[in-house]
Protein backbone atom coordinates (compact mmCIF):
# COMPACT_ATOMS: atom_id res chain seq x y z
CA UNK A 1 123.49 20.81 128.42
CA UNK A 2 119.79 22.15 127.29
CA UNK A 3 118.39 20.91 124.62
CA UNK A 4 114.99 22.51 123.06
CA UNK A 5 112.76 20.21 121.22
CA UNK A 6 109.95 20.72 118.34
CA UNK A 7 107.27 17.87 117.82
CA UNK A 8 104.58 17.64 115.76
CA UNK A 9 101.73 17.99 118.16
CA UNK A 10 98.90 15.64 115.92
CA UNK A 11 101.37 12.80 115.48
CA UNK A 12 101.46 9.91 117.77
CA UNK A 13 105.20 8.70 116.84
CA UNK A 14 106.51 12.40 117.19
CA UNK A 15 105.01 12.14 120.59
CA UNK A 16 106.36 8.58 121.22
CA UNK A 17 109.92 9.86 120.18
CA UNK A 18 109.95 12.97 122.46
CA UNK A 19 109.22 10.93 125.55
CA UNK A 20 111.94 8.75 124.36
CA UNK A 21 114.40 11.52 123.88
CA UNK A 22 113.05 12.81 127.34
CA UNK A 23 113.87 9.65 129.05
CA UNK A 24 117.58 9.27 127.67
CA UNK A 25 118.05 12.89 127.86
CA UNK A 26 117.61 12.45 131.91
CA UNK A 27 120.21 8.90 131.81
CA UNK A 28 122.69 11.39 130.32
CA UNK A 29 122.14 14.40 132.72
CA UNK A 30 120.42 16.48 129.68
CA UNK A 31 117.78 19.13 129.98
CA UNK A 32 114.91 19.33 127.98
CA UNK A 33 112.56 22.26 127.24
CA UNK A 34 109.94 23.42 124.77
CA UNK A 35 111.90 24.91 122.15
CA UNK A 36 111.21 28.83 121.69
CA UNK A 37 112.42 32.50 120.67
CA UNK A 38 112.39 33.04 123.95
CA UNK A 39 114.61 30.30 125.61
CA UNK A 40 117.87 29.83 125.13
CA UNK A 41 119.23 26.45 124.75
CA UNK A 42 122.16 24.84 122.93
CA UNK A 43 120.96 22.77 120.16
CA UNK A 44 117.62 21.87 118.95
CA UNK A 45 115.86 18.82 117.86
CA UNK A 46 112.76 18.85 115.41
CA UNK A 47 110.74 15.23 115.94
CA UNK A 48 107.87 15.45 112.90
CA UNK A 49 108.29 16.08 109.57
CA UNK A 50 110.33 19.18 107.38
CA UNK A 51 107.52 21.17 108.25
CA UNK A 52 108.37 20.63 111.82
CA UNK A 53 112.00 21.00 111.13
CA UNK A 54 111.91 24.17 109.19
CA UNK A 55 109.92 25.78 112.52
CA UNK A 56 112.63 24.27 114.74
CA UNK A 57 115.10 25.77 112.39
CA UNK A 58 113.93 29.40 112.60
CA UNK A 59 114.07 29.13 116.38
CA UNK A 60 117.83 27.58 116.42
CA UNK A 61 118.59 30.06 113.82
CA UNK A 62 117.80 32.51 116.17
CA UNK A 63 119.58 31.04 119.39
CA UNK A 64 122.72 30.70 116.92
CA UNK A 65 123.08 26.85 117.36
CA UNK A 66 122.49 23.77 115.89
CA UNK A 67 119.16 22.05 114.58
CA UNK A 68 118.82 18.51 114.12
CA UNK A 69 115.63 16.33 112.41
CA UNK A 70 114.51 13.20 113.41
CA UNK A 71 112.97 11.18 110.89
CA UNK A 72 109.85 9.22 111.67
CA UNK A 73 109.08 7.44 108.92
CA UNK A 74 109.18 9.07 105.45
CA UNK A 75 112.54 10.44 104.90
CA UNK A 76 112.58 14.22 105.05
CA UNK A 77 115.42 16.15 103.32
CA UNK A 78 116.61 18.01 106.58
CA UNK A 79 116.22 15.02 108.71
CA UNK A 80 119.53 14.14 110.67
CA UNK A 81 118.64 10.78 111.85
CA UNK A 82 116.08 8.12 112.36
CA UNK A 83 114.22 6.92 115.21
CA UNK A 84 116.19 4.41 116.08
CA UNK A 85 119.19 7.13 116.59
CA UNK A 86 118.01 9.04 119.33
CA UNK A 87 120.12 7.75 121.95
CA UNK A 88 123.17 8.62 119.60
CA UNK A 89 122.12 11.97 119.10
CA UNK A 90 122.15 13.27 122.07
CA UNK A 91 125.44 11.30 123.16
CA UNK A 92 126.46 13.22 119.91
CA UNK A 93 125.24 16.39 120.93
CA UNK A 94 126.80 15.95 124.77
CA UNK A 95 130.05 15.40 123.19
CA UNK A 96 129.81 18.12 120.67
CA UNK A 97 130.93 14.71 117.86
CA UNK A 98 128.85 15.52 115.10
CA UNK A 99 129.00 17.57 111.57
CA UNK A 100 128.00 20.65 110.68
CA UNK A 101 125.92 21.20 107.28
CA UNK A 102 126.45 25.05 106.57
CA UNK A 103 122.58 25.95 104.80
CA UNK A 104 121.98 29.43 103.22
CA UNK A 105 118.95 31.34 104.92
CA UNK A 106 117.44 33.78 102.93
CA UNK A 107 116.87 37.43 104.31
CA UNK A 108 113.88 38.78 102.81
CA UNK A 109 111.98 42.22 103.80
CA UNK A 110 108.73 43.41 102.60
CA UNK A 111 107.92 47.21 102.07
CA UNK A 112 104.30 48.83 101.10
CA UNK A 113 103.53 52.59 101.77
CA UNK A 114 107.19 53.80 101.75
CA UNK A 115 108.17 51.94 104.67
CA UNK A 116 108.94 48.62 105.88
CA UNK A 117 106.35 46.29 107.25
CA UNK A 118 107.97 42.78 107.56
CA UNK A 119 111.80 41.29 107.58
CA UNK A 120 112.05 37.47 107.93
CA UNK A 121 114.45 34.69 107.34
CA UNK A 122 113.67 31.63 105.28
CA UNK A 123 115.77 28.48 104.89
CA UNK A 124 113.19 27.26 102.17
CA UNK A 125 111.89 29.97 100.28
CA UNK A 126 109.98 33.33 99.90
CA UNK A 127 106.50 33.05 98.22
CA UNK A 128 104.33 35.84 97.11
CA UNK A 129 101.16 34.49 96.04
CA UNK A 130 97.58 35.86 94.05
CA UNK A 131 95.08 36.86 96.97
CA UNK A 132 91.85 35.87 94.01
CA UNK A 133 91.45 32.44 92.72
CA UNK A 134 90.35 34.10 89.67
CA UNK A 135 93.00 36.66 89.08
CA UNK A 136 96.39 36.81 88.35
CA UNK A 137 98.78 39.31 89.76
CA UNK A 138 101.89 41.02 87.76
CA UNK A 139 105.16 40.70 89.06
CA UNK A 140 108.59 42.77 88.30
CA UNK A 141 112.03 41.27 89.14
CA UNK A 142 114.75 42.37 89.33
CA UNK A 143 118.29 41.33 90.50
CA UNK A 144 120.56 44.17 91.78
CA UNK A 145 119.50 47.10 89.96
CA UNK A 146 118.86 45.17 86.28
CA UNK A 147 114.87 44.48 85.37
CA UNK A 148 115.06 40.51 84.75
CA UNK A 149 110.87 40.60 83.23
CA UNK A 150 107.40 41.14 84.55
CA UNK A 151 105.65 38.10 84.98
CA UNK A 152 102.30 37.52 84.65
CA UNK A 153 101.51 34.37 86.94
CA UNK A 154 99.64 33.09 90.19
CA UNK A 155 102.83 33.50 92.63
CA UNK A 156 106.76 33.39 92.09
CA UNK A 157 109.02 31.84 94.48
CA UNK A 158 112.50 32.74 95.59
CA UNK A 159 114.44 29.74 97.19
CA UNK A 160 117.74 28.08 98.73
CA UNK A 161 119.27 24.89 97.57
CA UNK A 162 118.11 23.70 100.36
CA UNK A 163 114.35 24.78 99.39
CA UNK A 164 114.68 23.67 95.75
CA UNK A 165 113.53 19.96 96.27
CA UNK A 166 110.32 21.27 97.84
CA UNK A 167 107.51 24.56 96.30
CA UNK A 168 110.07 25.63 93.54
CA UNK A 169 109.98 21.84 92.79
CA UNK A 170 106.97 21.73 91.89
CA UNK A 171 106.38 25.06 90.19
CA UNK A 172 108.84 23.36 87.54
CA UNK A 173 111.85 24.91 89.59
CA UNK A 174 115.75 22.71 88.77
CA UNK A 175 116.89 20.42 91.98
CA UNK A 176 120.04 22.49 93.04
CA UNK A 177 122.90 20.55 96.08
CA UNK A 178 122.80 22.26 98.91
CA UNK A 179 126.26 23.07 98.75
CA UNK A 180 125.75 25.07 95.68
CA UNK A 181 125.57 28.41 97.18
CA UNK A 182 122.93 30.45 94.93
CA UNK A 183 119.11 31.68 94.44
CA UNK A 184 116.91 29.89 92.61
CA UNK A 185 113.91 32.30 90.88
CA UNK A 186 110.83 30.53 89.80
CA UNK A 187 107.13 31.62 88.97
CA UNK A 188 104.23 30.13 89.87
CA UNK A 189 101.65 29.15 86.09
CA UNK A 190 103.07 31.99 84.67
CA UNK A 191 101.38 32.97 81.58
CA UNK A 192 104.70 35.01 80.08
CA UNK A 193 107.40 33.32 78.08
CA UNK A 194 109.59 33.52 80.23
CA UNK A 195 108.38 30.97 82.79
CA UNK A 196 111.51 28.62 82.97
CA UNK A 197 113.67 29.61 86.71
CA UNK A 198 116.88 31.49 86.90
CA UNK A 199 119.35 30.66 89.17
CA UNK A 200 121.37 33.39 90.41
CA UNK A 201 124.78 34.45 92.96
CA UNK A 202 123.56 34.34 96.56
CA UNK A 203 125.74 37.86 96.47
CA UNK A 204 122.70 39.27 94.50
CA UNK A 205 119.79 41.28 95.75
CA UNK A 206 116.65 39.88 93.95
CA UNK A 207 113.35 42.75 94.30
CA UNK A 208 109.69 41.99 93.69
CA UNK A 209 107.47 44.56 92.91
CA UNK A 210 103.61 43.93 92.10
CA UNK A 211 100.80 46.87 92.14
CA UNK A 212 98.64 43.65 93.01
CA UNK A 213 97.45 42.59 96.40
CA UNK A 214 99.61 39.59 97.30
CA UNK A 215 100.42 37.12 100.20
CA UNK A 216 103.53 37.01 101.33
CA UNK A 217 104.98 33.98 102.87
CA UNK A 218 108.29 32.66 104.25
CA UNK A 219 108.85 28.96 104.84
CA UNK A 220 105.00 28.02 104.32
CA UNK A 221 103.85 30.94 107.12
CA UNK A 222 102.01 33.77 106.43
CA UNK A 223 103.53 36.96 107.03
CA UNK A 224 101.46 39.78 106.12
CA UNK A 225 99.69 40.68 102.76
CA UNK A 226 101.17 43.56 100.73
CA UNK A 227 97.95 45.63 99.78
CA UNK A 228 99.08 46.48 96.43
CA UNK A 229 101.81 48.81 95.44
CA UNK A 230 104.16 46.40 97.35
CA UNK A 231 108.04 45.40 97.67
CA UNK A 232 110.44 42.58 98.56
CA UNK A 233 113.75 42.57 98.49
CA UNK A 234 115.37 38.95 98.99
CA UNK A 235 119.19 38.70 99.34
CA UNK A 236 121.28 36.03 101.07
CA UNK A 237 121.64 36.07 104.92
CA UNK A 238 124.94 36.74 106.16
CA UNK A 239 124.86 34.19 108.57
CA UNK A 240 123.64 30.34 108.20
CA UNK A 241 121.76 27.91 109.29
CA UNK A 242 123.99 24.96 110.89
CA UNK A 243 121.81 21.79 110.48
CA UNK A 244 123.50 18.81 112.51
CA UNK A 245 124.43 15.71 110.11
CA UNK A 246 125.39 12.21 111.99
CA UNK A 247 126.18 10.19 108.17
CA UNK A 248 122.75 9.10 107.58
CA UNK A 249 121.14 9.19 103.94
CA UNK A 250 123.13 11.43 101.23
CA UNK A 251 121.46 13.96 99.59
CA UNK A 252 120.71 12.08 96.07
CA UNK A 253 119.86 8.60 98.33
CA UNK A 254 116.95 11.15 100.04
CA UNK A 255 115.92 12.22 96.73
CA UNK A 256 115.31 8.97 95.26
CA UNK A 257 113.60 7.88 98.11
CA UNK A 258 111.54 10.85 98.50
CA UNK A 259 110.39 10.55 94.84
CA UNK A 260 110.76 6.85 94.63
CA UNK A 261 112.90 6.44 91.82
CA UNK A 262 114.85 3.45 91.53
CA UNK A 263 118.86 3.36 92.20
């Protein structure tokens, strides 16, 4: 078996839990390689925090297999086990004796100048943020072919369940399960009365349309910035992610800890 691995590169236990993972990976006959586009493997491990998981996800989304976190310390959302658990992970993996967490990805492609300059996926979120600190930038949405409103506001954010406890969060966005299969819409400050989030079908196709110059952004990466004049279309990916789950922490026991709020 070949497993691909993502660690936080400026963190000295994500570097401490890859050598152990290398060293049990060899006592049970495992390879293990830099996770990438480009190699092929048959599960992959993220050892840092969601940041690092979300990058290992886009590459195991890719490969079509299974991505697992590894928490080191503060309990990430995504994270499949702790520390401790590394040993029985990739027993777990070897044995193919784990669960499968079905996550909606997001399927998002950008268009400026009549054609299309960008298509990503997203397990988080798409972000189109203000390019000025001083200026705000107009946005029209729309979900199929109905105009929802044009906000006025610094950004607007279009996220999974599964990115709902992080940006959207904090924009004043609703904590959705991430079984709930849907969209959730939320604007960055807006300054238009309409600035609570809307939570739509993931069956939808949600557009963005601002004559403003605006980043564009999947997952916390920059993709390109739409000149003004731009597009995105954001609908739900046909295929998901498959996050590995070994019955660690539940999904309200993460939030509470997360946000410290007592049981």
């Amino acid at each position: 078996m070949k497993i691909g691995i993502v660690v936080h590169p400026l963190k000295d236990a994500a570097l401490r839990a890859a050598d152990k993972l290398r060293e049990i990976a060899v006592q049970e006959g495992v390879e293990v390689v830099e996770a990438s586009n480009e190699v092929a493997c048959e599960a992959v491990v993220a050892l840092g925090g969601d940041g690092t998981i979300l990058r290992a996800a886009g590459i195991a989304f890719g490969h079509g297999v299974p991505v697992a976190g590894v928490n080191l310390g503060s309990l990430g959302f995504l994270s499949a086990v702790n520390v401790d658990q590394i040993q029985e992970l990739v027993r777990s993996l070897v044995a193919g004796n784990y669960d499968v967490e079905e996550r909606l990805m997001l399927d998002a492609a950008a268009s400026g100048g009549g054609k299309e300059v960008a298509r990503v996926a997203a397990l988080n979120e798409i972000v189109l943020e203000r390019q000025t600190l001083s200026k705000v930038i107009s946005i029209k949405v729309s979900i199929d072919n109905e105009t929802v409103a044009t906000y006025i506001a610094d950004g607007f954010i279009v996220s999974t369940p599964t990115g709902s406890t992080a940006y959207s969060l904090s924009a004043g966005g609703p904590v959705v399960e991430p079984q709930v299969r849907s969209m959730v819409l939320t604007p960055v400050s807006a300054h238009t009365p309409l600035w609570r989030s809307i939570v739509t079908a993931p069956g939808r196709t949600v557009t963005l349309t601002t004559p403003d110059p605006v980043g564009f952004s999947a997952d916390g990466a920059e993709v390109c910035t739409l000149q003004g004049g731009g597009t995105v279309s954001v609908r739900a990916h046909e295929t998901p992610l498959k996050l590995i789950a070994l019955g660690g922490p539940k999904f309200y026991d993460k939030l509470r800890s997360r946000f410290r709020i007592d049981s």
